[in-house]
Structures are given as structure tokens and as C-alpha cells.
Protein backbone atom coordinates (compact mmCIF):
# COMPACT_ATOMS: atom_id res chain seq x y z
CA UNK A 1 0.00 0.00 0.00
CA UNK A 2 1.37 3.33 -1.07
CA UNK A 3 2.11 6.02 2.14
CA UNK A 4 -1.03 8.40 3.13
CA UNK A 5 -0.32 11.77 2.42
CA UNK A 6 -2.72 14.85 4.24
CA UNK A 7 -5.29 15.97 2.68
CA UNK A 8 -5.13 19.11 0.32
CA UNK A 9 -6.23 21.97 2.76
CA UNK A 10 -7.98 24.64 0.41
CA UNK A 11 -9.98 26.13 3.51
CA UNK A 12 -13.45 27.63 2.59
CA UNK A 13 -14.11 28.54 -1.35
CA UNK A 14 -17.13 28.56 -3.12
CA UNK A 15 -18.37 24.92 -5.36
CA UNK A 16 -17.09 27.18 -8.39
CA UNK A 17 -13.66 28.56 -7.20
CA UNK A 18 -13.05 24.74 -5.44
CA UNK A 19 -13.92 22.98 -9.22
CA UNK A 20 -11.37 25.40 -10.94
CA UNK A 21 -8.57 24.58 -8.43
CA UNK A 22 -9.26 20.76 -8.07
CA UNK A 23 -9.66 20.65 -12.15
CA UNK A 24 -5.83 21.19 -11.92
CA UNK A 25 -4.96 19.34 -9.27
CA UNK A 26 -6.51 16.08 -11.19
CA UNK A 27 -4.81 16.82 -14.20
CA UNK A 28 -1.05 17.50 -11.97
CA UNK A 29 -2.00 13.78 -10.38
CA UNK A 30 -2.87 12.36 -13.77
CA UNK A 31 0.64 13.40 -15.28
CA UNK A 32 2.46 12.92 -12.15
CA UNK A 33 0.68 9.18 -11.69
CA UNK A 34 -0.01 7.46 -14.97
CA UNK A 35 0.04 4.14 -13.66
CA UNK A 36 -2.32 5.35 -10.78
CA UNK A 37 -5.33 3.85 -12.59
CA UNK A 38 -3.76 0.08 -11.92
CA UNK A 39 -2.84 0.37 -8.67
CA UNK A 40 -6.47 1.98 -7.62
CA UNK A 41 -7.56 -1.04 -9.69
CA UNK A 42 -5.95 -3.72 -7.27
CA UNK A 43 -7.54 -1.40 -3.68
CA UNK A 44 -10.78 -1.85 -5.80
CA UNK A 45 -10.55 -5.48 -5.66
CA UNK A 46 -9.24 -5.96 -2.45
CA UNK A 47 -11.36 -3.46 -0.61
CA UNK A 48 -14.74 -3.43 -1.91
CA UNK A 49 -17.38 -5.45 -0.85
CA UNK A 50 -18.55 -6.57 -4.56
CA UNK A 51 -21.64 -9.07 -4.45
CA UNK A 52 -21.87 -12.35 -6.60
CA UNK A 53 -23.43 -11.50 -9.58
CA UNK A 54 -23.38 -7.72 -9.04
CA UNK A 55 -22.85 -5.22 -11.95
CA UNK A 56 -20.80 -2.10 -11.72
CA UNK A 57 -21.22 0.87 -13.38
CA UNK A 58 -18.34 2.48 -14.54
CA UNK A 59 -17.62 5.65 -16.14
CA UNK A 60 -15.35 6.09 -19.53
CA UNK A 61 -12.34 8.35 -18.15
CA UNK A 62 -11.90 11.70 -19.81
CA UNK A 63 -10.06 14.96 -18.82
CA UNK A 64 -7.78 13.48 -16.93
CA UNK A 65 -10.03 11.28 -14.74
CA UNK A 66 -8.60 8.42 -12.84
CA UNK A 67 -8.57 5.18 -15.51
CA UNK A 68 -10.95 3.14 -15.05
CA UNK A 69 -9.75 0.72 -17.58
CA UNK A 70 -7.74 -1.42 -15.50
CA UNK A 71 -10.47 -1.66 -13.04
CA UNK A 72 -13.20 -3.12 -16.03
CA UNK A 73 -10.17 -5.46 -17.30
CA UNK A 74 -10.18 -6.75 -13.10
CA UNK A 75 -14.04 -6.81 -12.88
CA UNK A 76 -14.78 -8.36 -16.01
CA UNK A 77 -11.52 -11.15 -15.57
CA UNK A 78 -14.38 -12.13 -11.88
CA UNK A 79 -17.16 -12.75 -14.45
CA UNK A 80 -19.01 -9.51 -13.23
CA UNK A 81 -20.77 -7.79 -15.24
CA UNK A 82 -19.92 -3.76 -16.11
CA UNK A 83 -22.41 -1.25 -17.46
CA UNK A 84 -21.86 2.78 -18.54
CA UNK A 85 -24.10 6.00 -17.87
CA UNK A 86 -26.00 7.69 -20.32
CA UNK A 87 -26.92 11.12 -19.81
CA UNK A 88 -30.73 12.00 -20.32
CA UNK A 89 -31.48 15.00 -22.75
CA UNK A 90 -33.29 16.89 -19.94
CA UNK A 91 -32.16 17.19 -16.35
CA UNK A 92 -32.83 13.83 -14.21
CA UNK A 93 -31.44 10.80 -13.64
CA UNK A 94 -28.62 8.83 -15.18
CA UNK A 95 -29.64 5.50 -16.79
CA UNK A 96 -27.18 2.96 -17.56
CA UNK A 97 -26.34 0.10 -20.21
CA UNK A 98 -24.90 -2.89 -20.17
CA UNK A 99 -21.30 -2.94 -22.02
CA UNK A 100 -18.91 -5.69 -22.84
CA UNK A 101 -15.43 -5.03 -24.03
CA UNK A 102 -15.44 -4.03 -28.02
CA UNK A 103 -19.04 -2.93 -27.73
CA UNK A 104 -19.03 0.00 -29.84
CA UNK A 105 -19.57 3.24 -27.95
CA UNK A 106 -19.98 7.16 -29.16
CA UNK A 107 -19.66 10.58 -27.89
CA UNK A 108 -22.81 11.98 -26.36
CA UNK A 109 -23.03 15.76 -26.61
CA UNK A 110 -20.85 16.41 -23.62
CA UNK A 111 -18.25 14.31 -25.22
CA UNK A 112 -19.13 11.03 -23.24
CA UNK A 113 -18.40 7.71 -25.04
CA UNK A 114 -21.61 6.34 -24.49
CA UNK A 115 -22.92 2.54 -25.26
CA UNK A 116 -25.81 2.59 -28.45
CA UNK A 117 -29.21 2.35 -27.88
CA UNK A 118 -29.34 -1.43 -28.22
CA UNK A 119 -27.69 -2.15 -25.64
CA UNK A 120 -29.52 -3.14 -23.05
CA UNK A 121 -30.51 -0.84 -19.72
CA UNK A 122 -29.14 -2.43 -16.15
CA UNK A 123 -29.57 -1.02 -12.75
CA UNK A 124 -26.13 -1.58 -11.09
CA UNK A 125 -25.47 -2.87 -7.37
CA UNK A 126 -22.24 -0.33 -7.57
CA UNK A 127 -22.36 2.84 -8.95
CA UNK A 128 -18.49 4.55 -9.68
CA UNK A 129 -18.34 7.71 -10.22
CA UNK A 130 -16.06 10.21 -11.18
CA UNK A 131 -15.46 13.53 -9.05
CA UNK A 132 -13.39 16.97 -8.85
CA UNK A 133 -12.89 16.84 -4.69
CA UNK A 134 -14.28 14.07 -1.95
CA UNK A 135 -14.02 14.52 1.74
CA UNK A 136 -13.21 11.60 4.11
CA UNK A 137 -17.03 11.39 5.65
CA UNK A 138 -18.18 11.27 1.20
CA UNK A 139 -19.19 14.27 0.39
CA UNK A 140 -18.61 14.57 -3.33
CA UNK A 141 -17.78 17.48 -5.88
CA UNK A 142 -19.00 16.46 -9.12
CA UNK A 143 -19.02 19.06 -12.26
CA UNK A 144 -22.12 21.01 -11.53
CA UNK A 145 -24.79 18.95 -13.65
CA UNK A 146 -26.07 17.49 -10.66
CA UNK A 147 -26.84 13.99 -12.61
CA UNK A 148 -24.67 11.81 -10.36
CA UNK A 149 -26.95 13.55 -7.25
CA UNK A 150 -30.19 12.71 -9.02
CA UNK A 151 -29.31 9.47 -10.09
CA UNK A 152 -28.18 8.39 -6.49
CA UNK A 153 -31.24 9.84 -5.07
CA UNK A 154 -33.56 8.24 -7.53
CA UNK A 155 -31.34 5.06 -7.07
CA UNK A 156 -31.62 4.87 -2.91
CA UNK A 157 -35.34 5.28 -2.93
CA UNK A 158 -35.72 2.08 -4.79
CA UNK A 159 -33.68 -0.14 -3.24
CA UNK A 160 -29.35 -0.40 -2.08
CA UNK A 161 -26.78 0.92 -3.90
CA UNK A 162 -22.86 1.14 -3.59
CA UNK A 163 -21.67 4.34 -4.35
CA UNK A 164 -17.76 4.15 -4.58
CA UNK A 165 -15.64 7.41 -5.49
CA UNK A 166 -12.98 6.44 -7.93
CA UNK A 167 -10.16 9.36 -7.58
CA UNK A 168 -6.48 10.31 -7.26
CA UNK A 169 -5.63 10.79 -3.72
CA UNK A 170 -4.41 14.37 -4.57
CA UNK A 171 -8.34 15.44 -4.87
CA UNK A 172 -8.86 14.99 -1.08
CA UNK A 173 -9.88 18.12 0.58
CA UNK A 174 -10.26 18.91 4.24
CA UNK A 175 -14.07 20.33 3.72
CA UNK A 176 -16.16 21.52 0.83
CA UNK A 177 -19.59 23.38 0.99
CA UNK A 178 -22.84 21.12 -0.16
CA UNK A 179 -26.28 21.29 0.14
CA UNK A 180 -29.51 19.16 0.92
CA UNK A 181 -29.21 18.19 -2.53
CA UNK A 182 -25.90 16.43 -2.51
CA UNK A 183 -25.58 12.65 -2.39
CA UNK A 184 -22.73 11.61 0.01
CA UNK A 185 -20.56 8.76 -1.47
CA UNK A 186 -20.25 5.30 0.43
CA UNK A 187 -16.65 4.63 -0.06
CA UNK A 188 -13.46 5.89 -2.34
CA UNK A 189 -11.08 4.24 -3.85
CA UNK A 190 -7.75 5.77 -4.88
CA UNK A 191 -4.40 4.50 -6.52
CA UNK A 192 -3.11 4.69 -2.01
CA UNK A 193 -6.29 3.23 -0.38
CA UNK A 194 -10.22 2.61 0.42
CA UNK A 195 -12.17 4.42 2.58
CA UNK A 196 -15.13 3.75 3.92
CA UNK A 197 -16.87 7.23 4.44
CA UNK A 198 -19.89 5.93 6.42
CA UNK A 199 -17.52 5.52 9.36
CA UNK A 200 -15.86 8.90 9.10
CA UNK A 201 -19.65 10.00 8.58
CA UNK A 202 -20.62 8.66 11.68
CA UNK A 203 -17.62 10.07 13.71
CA UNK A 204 -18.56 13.61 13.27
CA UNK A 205 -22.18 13.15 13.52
């Protein structure tokens, strides 16, 4: 296991001014870690409670989010099953399709590579998401669209869900503001370790 290192310490800045400065932070840890991806891959594995026959949504890494490829190559060498969000044309909910490796995918209009229509819609047991900034205790800073809040809102009402934060350790911050309307995260996984932020929740409550 790679050393800890302290949390970035940013004190208090607006969701804006804290997205602009953790943008580059990701982007330093991407260049800084390219292998990060793989070793966040193996804490996945070892760390997270995964169900038999679960499926786990991924996401398809852009602008310099942590890889997820390594992590579907691990999942999908178990026999588990992955899936990918598409983004709805009006504001709500993610839904999410099945996806098998050389499945052809395309770019949504936000530049998401996106499985086709035929593929067929899954509701996943773990839901991975990609974020700007977490906090130990899961709260979450996402881009601004809100879909990952809706979708784990929507998601929770119906039933469980495992919501894991996939991330470079660099994007931990001390504190960031939220509101009513943001979903806290159930663990996070990063290329140094797993944390389980229902425990740190429950310490500060």
C-alpha cells in the first residue's frame, strides 16, 4: 500500500472557485501518476465489498479522470458484469447500459463515449463515479450537472446501492460546501487506499 499523504487543505471557497482549483490538481496527479489507474484497480478489488453476480457501473475516463480501464479489465476477468451511464437530454437521472469489451460506444453531446441504444438498460449494485474533490465522511464534488446527485437519489429510494468514489488521492480536501441536494458517497477508492466514508460520517455526527 502506497504512504497516506494529508489531505489538500484549500480552507473555505465557493463549489465554483473549489472545481477550478481541483480541475488542476486532477490533471497534476494524472501526469504525475499514470500508472495510478492500476494500482487503484488492485484497492478496488481488495477493498470493496462486490456481491456475486453484481454489476458495476463504470464511467469512460476523460479529462484526466482516474482510468478506469484497469479496473473493467479486473471486474470483467471475476465474471461480473460492467455497465456505462448515459446522460438523459433533460435534467434527471442517469440510466445505464450494459457494455462488454469491443461494444461499440460514441460521444454523447458532452463528449461522453456512451454505449448505443441497443444495448440493453441495467440497474447496477455499484455505482463509480467520477469527481473533482471528496471529503473523508463522502461528500462529493462532481461538475455542476447534478446527474450523479439525481441518479443516487432516484437510485436509494428504490432499493441499495454502492456508491464508490474512484479518484487520485491528490483530490482529497479537508471540507467543501454542499447542500440538501448532494448525495454523500459510500466509499473511495484511490491508486493509495479505500475508505469507507460511512464511518468517518458517523464520527462527526
Amino acid at each position: 500500500m502506497l504512504p497516506v499523504l494529508p489531505p489538500m487543505t484549500l480552507g473555505f471557497a465557493s463549489k465554483e472557485v473549489l472545481r477550478l482549483r481541483m480541475s488542476a490538481a486532477r490533471r497534476e496527479a494524472a501526469a504525475a501518476r499514470p500508472d495510478a489507474g492500476r494500482h487503484a484497480a488492485r484497492v478496488f478489488m481488495d477493498y470493496v465489498p462486490i456481491p456475486a453476480g453484481a454489476t458495476i457501473s463504470l464511467y469512460h475516463p476523460m479529462k484526466g479522470e482516474l482510468d478506469t480501464k484497469p479496473l473493467a479489465a479486473a471486474l470483467i476477468e471475476r465474471g461480473f458484469r460492467i455497465a456505462l451511464p448515459v446522460t438523459p437530454k433533460k435534467r434527471g437521472p442517469l440510466t445505464f447500459r450494459a457494455f462488454r469489451d469491443g461494444d461499440p460506444l460514441s460521444p454523447d453531446r458532452y463528449g461522453v463515449m456512451t454505449p448505443s441504444d441497443a444495448a440493453p438498460e441495467v440497474r447496477p449494485t455499484i455505482v463509480v463515479t467520477p469527481l473533482l474533490a471528496f471529503t473523508r465522511d463522502g461528500k462529493r464534488l462532481g461538475y455542476g450537472g447534478g446527474y450523479y446527485d439525481r441518479t443516487l437519489a432516484a437510485m436509494r429510494e428504490g432499493g441499495d446501492v454502492l456508491a464508490v468514489g474512484f479518484a487520485f488521492g491528490a483530490q482529497e480536501v479537508e471540507k467543501m460546501p454542499s447542500s440538501e441536494r448532494d448525495q454523500r458517497i459510500d466509499m473511495i477508492v484511490t491508486e493509495r487506499e479505500a475508505i469507507d466514508a460511512r464511518r468517518w460520517e458517523d464520527k462527526l455526527k
